[in-house]
N, C-alpha and C. Protein backbone atom coordinates (compact mmCIF):
# COMPACT_ATOMS: atom_id res chain seq x y z
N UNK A 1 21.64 3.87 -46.04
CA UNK A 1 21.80 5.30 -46.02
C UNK A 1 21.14 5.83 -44.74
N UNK A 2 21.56 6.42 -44.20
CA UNK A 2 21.51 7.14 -42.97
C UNK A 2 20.57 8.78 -43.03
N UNK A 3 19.41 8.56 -42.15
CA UNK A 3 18.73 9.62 -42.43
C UNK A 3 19.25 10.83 -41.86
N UNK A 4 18.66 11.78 -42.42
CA UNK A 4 19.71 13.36 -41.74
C UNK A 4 18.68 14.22 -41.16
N UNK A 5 18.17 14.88 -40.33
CA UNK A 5 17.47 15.60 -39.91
C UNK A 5 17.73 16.87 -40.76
N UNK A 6 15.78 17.14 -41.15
CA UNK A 6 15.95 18.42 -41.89
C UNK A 6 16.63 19.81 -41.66
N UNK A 7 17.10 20.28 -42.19
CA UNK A 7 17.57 21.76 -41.87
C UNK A 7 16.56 22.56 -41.74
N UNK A 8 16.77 23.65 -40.50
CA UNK A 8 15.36 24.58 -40.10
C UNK A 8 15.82 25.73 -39.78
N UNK A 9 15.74 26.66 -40.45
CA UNK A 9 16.47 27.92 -40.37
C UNK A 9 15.50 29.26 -39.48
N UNK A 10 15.55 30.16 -39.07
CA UNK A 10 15.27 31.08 -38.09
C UNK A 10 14.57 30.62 -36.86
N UNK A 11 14.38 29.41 -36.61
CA UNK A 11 13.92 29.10 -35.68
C UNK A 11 14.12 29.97 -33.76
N UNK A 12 13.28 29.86 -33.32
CA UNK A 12 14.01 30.71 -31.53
C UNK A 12 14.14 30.14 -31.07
N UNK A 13 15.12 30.19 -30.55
CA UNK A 13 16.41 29.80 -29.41
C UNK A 13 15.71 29.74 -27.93
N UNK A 14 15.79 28.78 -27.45
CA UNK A 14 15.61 29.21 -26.15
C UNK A 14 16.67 29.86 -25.63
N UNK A 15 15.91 29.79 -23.97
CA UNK A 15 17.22 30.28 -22.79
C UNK A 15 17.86 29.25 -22.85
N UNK A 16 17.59 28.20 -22.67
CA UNK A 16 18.20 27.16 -21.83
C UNK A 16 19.33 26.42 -23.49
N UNK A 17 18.92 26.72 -24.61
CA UNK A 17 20.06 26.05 -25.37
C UNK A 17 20.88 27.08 -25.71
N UNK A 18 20.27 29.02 -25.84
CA UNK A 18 21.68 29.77 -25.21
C UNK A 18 22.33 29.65 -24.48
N UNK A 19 22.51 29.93 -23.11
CA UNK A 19 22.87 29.62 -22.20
C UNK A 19 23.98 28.81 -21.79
N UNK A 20 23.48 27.50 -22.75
CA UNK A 20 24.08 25.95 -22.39
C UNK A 20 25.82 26.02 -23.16
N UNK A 21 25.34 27.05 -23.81
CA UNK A 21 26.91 27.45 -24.41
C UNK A 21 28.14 27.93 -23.15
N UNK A 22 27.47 28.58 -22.43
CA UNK A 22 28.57 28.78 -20.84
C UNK A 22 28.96 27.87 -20.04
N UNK A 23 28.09 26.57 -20.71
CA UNK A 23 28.92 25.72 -20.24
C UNK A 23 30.01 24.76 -20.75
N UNK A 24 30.32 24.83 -22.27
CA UNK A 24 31.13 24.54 -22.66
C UNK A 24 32.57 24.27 -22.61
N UNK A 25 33.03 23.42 -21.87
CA UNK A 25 34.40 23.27 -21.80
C UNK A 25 35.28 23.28 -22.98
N UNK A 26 36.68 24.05 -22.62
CA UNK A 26 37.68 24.27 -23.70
C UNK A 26 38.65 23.22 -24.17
N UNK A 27 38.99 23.03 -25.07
CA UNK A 27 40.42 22.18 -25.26
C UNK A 27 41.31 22.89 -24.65
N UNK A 28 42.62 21.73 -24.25
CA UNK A 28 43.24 22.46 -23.16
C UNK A 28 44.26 23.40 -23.90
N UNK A 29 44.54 24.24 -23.47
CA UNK A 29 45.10 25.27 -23.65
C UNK A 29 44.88 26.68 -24.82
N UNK A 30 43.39 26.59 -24.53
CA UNK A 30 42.34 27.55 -25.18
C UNK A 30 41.29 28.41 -23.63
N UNK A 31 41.51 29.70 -24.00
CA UNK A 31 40.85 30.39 -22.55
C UNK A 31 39.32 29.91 -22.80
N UNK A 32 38.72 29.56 -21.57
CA UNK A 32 37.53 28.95 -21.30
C UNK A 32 36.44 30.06 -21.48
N UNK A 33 36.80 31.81 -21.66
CA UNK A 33 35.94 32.43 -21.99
C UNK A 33 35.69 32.94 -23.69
N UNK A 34 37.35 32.92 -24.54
CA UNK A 34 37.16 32.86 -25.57
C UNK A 34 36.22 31.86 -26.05
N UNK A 35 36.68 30.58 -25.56
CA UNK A 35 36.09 29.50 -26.08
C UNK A 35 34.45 29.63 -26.88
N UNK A 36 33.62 30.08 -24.99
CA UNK A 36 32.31 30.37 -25.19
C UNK A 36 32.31 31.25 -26.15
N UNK A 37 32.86 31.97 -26.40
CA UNK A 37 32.14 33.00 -27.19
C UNK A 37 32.43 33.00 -28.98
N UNK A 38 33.64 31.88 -28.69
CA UNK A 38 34.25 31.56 -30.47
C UNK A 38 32.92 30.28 -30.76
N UNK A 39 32.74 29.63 -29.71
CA UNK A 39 31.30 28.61 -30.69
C UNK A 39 30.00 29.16 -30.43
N UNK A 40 29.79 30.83 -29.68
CA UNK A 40 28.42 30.91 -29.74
C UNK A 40 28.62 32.10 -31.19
N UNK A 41 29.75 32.56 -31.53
CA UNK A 41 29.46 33.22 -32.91
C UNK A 41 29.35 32.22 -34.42
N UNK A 42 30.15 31.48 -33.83
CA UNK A 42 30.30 30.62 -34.93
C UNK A 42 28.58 29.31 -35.53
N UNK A 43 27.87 29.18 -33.98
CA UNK A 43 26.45 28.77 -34.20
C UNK A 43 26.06 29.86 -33.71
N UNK A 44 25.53 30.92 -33.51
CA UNK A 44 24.22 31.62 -33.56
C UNK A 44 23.92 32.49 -34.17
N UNK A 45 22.93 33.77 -34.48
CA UNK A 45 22.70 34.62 -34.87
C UNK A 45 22.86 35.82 -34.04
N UNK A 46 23.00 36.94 -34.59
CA UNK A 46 23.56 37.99 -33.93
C UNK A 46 22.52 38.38 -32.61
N UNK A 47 21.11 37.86 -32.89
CA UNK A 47 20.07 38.36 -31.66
C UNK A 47 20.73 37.23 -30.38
N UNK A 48 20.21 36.50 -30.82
CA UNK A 48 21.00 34.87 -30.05
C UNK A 48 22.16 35.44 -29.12
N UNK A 49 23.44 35.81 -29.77
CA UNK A 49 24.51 35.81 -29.27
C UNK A 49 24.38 37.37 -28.23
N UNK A 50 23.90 38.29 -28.46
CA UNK A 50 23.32 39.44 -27.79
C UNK A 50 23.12 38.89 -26.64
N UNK A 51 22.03 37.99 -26.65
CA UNK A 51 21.62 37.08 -25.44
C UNK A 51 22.58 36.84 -24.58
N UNK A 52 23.30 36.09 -25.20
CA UNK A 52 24.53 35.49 -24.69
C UNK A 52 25.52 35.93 -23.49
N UNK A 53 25.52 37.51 -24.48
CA UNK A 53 26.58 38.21 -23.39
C UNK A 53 26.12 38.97 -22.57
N UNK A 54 24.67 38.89 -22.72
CA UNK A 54 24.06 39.61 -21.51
C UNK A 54 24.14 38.84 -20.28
N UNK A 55 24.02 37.34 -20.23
CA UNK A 55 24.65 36.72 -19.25
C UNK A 55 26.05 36.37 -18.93
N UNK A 56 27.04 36.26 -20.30
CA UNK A 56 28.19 36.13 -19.88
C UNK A 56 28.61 37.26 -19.02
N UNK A 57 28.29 38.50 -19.24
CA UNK A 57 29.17 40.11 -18.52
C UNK A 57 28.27 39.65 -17.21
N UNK A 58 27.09 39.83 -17.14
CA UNK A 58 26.73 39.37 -15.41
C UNK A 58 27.61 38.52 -15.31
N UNK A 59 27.95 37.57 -15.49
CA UNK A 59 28.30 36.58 -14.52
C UNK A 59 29.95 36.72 -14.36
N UNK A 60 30.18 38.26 -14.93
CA UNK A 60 32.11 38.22 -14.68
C UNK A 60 32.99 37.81 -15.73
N UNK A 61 32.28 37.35 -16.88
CA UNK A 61 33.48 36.66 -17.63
C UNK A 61 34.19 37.76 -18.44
N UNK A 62 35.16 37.35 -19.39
CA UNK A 62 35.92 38.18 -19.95
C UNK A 62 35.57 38.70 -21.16
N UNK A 63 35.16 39.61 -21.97
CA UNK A 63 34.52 39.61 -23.61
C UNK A 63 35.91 39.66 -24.42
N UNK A 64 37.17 40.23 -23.44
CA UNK A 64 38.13 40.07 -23.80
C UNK A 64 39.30 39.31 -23.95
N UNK A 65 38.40 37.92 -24.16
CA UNK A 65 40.08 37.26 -23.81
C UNK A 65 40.26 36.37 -25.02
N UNK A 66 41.53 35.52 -25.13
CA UNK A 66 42.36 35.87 -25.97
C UNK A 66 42.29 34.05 -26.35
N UNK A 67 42.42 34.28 -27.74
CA UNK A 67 42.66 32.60 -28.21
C UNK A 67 44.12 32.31 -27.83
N UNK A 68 44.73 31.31 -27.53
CA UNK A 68 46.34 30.95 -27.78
C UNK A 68 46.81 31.70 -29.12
N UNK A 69 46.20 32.03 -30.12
CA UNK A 69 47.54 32.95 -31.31
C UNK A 69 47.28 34.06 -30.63
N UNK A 70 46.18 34.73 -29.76
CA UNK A 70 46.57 36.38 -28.75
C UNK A 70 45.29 37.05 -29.57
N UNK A 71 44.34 36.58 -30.20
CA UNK A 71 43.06 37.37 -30.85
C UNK A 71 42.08 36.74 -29.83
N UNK A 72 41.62 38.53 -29.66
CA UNK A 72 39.91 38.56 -28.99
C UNK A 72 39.02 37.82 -30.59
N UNK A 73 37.80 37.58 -29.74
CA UNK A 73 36.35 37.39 -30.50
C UNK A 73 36.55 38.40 -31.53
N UNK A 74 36.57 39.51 -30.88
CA UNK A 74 36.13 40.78 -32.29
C UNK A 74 37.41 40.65 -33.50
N UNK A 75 39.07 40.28 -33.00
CA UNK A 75 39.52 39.87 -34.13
C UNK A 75 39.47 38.58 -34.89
N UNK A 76 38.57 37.86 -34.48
CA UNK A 76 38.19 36.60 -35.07
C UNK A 76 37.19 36.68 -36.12
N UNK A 77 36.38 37.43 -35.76
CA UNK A 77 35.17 38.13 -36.29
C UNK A 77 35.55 38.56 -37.74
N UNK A 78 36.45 39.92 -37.37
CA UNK A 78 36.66 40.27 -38.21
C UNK A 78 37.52 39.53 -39.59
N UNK A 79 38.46 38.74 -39.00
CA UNK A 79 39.16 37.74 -40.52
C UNK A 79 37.96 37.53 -41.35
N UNK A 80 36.11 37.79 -41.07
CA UNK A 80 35.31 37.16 -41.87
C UNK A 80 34.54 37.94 -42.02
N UNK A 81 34.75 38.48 -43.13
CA UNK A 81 33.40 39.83 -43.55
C UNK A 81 32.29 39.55 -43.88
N UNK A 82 31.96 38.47 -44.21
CA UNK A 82 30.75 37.92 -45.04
C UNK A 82 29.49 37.67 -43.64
N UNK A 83 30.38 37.10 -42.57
CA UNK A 83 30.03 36.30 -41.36
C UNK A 83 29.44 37.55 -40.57
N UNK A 84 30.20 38.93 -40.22
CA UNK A 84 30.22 39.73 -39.32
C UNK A 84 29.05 40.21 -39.20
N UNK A 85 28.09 40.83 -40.16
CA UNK A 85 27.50 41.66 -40.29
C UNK A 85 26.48 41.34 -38.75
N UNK A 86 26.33 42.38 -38.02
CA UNK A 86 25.45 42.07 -36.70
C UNK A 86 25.99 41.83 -35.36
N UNK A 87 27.53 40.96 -35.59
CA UNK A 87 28.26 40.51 -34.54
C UNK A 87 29.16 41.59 -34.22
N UNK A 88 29.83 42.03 -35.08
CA UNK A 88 30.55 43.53 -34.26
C UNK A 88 29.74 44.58 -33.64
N UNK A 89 28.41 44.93 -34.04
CA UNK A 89 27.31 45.95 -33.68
C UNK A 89 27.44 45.60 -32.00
N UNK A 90 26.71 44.39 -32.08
CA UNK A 90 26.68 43.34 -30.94
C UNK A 90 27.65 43.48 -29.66
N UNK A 91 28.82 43.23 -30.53
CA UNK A 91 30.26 43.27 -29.01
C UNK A 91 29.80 44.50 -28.80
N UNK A 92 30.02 45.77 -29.34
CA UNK A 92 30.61 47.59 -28.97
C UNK A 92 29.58 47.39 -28.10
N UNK A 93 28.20 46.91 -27.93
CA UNK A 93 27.69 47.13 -26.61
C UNK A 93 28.08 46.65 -25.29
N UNK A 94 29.11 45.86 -25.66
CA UNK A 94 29.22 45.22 -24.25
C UNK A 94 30.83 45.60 -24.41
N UNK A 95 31.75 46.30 -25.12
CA UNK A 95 33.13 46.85 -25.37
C UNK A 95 33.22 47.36 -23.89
């Protein structure tokens, strides 16, 4: 049996393992800025991901761009009500 590393919940994030999410390469034919931002909602917390796009918008990227079915982040978001709470607050600042 194979040991599992404990689960550790609210822990802080650094910069450097936020961050490391911009560098994430996409599967091909998925936009390379959705991408970042569909696995930093999907692992982080709403402070975390705040983080996030405070460097993604410096650095030019898109908050708007689009999976291959044609949905932004915020309509991804939304298919999940349970998930959202914090992450829509989050985008309208950077809308």
């Amino acid at each position: 049996m194979a040991l599992s590393q404990p689960a550790t919940f609210n822990e802080e994030w650094s910069d450097e393992r936020v961050f490391a999410y911009l560098n994430q390469l996409p599967p091909d034919g998925v936009n390379a800025d959705f991408h970042v931002l569909y696995n930093a909602y999907k692992h982080m917390r709403p402070n975390d991901f705040e983080r996030l796009l405070v460097k993604f918008k410096a650095d030019g990227r898109d908050i708007n761009a689009k999976n291959p079915e044609g949905q932004t982040i915020k309509d991804v978001i939304n298919e999940f009500p349970r998930q959202r709470d914090g992450f829509l607050e989050v985008l309208a600042k950077f809308a």
